[in-house]
C-alpha atoms as a PDB file:
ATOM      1  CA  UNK A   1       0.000   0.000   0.000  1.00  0.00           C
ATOM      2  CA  UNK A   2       1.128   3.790  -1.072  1.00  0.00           C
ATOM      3  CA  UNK A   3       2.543   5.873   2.121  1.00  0.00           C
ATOM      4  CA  UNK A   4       1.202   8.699  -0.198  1.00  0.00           C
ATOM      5  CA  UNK A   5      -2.089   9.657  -2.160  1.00  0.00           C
ATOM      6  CA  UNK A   6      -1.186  11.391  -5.479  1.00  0.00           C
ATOM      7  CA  UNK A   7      -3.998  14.533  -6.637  1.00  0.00           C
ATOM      8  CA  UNK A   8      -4.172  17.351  -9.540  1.00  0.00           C
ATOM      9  CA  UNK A   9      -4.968  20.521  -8.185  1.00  0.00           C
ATOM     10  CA  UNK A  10      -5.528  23.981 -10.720  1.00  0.00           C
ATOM     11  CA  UNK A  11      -4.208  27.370  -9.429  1.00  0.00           C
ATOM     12  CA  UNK A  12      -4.852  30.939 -10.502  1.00  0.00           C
ATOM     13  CA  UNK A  13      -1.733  31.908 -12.667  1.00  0.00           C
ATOM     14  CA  UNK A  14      -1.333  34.549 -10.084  1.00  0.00           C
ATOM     15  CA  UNK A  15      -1.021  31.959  -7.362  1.00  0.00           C
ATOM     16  CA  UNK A  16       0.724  29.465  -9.066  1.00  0.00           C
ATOM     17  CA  UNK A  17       3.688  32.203 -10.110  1.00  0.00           C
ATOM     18  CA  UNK A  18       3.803  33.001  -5.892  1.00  0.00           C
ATOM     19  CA  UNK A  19       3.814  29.125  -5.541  1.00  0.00           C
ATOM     20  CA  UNK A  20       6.964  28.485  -7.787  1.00  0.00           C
ATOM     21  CA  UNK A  21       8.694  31.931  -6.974  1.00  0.00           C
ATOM     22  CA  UNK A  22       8.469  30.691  -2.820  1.00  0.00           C
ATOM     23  CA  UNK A  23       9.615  27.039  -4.084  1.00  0.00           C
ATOM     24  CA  UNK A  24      12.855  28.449  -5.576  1.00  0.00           C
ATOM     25  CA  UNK A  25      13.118  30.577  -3.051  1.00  0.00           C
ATOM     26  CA  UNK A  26      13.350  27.895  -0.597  1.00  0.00           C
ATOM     27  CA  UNK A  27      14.970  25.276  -2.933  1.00  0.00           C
ATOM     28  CA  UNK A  28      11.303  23.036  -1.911  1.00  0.00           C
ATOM     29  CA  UNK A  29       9.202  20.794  -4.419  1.00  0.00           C
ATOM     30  CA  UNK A  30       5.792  21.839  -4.945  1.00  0.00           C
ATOM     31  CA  UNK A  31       4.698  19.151  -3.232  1.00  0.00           C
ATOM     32  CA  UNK A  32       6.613  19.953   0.192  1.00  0.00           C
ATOM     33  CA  UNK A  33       4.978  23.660   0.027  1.00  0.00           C
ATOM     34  CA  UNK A  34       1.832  22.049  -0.802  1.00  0.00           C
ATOM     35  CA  UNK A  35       1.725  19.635   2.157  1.00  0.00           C
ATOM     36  CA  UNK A  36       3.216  22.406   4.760  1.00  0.00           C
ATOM     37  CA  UNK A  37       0.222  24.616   3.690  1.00  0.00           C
ATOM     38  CA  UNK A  38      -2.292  21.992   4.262  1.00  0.00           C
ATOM     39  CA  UNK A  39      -0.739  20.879   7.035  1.00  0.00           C
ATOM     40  CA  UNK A  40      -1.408  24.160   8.908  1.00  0.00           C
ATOM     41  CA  UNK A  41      -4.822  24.477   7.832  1.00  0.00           C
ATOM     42  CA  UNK A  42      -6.414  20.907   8.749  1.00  0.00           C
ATOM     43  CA  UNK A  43      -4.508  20.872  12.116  1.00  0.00           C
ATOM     44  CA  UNK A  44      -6.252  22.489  14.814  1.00  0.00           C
ATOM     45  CA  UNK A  45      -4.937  25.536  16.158  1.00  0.00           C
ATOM     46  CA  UNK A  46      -3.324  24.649  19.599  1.00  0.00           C
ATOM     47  CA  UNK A  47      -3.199  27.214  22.236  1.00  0.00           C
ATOM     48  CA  UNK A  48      -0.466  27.416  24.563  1.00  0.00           C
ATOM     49  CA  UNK A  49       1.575  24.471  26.154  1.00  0.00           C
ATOM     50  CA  UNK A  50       1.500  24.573  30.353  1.00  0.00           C
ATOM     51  CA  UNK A  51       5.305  24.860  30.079  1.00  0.00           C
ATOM     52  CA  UNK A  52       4.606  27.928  27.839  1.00  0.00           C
ATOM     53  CA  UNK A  53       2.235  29.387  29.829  1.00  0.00           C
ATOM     54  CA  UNK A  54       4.627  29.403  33.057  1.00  0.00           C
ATOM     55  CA  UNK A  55       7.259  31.236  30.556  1.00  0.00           C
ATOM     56  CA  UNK A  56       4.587  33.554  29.330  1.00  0.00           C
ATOM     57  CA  UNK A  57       3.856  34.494  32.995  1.00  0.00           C
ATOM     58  CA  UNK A  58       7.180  34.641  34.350  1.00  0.00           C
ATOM     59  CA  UNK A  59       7.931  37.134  31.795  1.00  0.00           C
ATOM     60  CA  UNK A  60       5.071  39.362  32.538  1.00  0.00           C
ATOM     61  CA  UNK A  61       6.422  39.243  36.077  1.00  0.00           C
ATOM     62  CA  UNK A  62       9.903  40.334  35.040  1.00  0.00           C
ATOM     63  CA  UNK A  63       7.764  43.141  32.939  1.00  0.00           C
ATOM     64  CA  UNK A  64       5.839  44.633  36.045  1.00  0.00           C
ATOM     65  CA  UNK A  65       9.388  44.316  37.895  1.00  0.00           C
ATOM     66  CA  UNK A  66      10.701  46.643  35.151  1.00  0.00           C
ATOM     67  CA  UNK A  67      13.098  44.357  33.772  1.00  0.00           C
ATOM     68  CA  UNK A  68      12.834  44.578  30.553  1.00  0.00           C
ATOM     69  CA  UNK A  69      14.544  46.403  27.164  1.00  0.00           C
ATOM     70  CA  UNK A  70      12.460  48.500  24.939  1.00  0.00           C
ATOM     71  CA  UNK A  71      12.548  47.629  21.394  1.00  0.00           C
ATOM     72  CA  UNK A  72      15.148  50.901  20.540  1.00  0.00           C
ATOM     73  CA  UNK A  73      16.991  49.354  23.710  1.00  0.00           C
ATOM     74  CA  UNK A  74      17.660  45.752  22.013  1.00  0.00           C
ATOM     75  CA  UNK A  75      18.246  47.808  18.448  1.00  0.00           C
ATOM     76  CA  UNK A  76      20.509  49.936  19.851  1.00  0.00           C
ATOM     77  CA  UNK A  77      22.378  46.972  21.469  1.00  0.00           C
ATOM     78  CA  UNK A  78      22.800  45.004  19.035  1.00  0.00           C
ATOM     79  CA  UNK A  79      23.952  47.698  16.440  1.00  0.00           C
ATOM     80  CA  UNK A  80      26.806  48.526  19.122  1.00  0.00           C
ATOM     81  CA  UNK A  81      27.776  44.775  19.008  1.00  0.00           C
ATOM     82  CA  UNK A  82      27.623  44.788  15.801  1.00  0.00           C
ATOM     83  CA  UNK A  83      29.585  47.180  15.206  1.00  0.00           C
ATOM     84  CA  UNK A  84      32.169  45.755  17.864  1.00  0.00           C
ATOM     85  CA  UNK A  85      32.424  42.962  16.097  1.00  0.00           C
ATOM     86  CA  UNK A  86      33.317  44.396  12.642  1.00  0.00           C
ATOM     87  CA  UNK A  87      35.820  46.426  14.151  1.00  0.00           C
ATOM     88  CA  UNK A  88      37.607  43.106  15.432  1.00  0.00           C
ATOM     89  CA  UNK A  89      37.821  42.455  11.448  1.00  0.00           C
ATOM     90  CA  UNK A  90      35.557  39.440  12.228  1.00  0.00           C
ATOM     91  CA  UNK A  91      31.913  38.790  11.329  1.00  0.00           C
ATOM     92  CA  UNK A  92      29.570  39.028  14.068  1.00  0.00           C
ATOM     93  CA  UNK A  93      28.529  35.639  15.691  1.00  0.00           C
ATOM     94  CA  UNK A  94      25.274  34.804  16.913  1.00  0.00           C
ATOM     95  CA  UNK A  95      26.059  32.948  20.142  1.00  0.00           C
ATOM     96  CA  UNK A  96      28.484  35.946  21.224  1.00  0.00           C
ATOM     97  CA  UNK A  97      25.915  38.229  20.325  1.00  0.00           C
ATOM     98  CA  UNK A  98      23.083  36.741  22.364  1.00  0.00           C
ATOM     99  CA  UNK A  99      25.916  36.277  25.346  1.00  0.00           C
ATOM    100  CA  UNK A 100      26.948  39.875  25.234  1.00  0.00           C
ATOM    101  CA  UNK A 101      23.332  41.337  24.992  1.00  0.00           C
ATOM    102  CA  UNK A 102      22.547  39.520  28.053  1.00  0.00           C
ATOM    103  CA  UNK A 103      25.745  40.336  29.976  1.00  0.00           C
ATOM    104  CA  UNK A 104      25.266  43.974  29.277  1.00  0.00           C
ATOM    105  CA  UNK A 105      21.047  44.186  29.467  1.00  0.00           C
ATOM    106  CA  UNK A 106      19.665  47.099  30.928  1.00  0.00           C
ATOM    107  CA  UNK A 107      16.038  47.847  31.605  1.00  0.00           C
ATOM    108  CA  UNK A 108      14.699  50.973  31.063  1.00  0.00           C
ATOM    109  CA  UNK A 109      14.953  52.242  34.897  1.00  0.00           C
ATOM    110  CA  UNK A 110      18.642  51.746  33.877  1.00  0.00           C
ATOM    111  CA  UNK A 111      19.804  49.042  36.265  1.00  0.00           C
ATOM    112  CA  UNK A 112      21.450  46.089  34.925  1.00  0.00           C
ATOM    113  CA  UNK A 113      19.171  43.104  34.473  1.00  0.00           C
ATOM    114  CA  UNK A 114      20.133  39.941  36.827  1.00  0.00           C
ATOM    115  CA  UNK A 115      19.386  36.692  35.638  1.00  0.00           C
END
């Protein structure tokens, strides 16, 4: 017995242009594209895990503590590590991004951010 079921679908020209731009795009088949879309619309929409809902409301905690970076904060942050970083005559690295951004967090009261 087939693992798979084989059907012939018709697009709009419009969508099927999107549908082979986004497949080069992604170096995908059709049919992977095809199946991720449908897989996200038949499966139901699932709502939070426990485990995420802990994270979600620790984080709201840390918020009404006033621990927390505005948006310009993080941009700013990051564009000075950046920067660092192509001064070193290296290209920036993720995982000493993320490890400096923490080390260095401030909140917008000013005080550094203790994890």
């Amino acid at each position: 017995m087939r693992s798979t079921s084989t059907f012939t679908i018709s697009l709009p020209p419009a969508i099927a242009r999107a549908l082979e731009k986004l497949r080069k795009s992604e170096h995908r088949t059709r049919s992977e594209l095809i199946r991720e879309a449908l897989r996200f619309y038949l499966l139901p929409s699932a709502g939070p895990s426990r485990r995420e809902l802990r994270g979600i409301e620790r984080g709201r905690a840390e918020i009404r503590r006033g621990r927390y970076l505005t948006l310009a904060q993080l941009h700013a942050e990051l564009d000075r590590l950046n920067l660092l970083e192509r001064s070193k005559g290296r290209a920036p690295r993720a995982s000493n991004r993320a490890r400096a951004t923490r080390s260095r967090a401030r909140p917008a009261g000013g005080r550094p951010v203790r994890r």
